[in-house]
Protein backbone atom coordinates (compact mmCIF):
# COMPACT_ATOMS: atom_id res chain seq x y z
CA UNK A 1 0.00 0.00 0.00
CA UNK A 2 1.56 3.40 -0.89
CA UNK A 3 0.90 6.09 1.61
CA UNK A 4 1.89 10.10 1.90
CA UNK A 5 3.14 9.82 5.27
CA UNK A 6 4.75 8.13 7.55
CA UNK A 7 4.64 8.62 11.81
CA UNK A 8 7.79 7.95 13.23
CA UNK A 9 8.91 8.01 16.70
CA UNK A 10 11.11 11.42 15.78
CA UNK A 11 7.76 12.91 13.84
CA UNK A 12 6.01 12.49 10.32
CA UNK A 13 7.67 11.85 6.82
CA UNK A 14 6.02 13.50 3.98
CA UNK A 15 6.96 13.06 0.53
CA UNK A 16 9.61 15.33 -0.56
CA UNK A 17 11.39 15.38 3.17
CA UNK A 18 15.03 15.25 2.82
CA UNK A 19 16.92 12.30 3.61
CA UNK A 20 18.84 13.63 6.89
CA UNK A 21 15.12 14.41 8.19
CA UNK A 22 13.79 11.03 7.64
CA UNK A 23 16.98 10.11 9.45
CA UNK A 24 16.17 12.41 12.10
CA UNK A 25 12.83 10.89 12.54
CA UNK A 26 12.76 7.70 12.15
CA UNK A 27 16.24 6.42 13.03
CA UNK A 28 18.55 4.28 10.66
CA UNK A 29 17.04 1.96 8.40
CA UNK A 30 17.11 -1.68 9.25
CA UNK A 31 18.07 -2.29 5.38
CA UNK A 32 19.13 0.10 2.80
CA UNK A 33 20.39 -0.32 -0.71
CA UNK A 34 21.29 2.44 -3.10
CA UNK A 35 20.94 2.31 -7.23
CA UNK A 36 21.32 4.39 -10.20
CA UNK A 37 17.95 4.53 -12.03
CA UNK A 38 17.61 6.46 -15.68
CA UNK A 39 14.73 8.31 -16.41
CA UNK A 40 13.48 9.43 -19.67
CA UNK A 41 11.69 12.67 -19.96
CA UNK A 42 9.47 14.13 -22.61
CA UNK A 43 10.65 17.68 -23.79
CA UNK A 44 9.19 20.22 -25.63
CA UNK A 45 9.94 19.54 -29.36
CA UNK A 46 9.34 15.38 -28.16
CA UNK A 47 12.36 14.03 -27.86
CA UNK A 48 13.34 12.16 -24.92
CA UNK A 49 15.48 13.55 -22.42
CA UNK A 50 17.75 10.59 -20.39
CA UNK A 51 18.77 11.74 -16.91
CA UNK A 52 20.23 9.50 -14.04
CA UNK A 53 18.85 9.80 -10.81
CA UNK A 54 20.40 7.67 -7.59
CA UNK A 55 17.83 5.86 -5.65
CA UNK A 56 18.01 5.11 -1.84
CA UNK A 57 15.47 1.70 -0.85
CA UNK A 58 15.45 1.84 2.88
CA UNK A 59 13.44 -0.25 4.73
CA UNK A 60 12.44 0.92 8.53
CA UNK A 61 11.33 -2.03 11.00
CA UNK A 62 9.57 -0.25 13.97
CA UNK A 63 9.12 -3.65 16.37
CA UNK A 64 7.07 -6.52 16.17
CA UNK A 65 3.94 -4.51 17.25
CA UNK A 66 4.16 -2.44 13.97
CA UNK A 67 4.20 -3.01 10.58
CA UNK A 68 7.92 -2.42 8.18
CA UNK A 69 7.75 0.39 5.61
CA UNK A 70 9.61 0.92 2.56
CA UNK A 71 10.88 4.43 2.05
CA UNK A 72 12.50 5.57 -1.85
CA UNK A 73 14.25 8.65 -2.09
CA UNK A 74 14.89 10.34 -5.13
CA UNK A 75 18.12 12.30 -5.17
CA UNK A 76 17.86 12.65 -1.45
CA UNK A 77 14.27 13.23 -1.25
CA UNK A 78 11.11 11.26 -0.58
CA UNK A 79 9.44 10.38 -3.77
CA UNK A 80 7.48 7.14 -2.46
CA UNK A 81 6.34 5.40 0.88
CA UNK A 82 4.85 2.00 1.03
CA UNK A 83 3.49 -0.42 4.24
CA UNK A 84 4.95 -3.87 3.32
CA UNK A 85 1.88 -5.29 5.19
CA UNK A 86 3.62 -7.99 7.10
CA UNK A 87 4.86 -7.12 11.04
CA UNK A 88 9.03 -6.53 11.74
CA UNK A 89 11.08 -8.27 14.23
């Protein structure tokens, strides 16, 4: 399920939050990988602009009360939060 916030012990996530904040907030991630990802965007004429963005996939466990969520920044910043619907450890 993707969601537009997250509550952490250190306060909310939104999307667009800077990395250090979501840091700040929720703590270190219990797993975190890091990727290059190209993107293709349209332009005005149509031709498609590549760009390369780097991707952060951290993964927050909050307990076994609580569910895990995955966090994706984009460059540093939020882009996408999900609930991975099964409880941590």
């Amino acid at each position: 399920m993707t969601l537009r916030t997250l509550d952490c012990d250190g306060g909310i996530v939104y999307l667009g939050d800077f990395a250090p904040n979501v840091m700040k907030k929720c703590g270190q991630p219990a797993y975190s990988v890091q990727r290059e990802q190209k993107i293709v965007q349209d332009n005005s004429i149509g031709d498609g602009i590549i760009t390369t963005s780097i991707i952060d996939d951290w993964t927050f466990n909050f307990g076994p009360t609580r569910f895990q969520y995955r966090v994706l920044l984009r460059d540093g910043r939020v882009w996408q939060i999900e609930c991975m619907d099964y409880y941590g450890y």
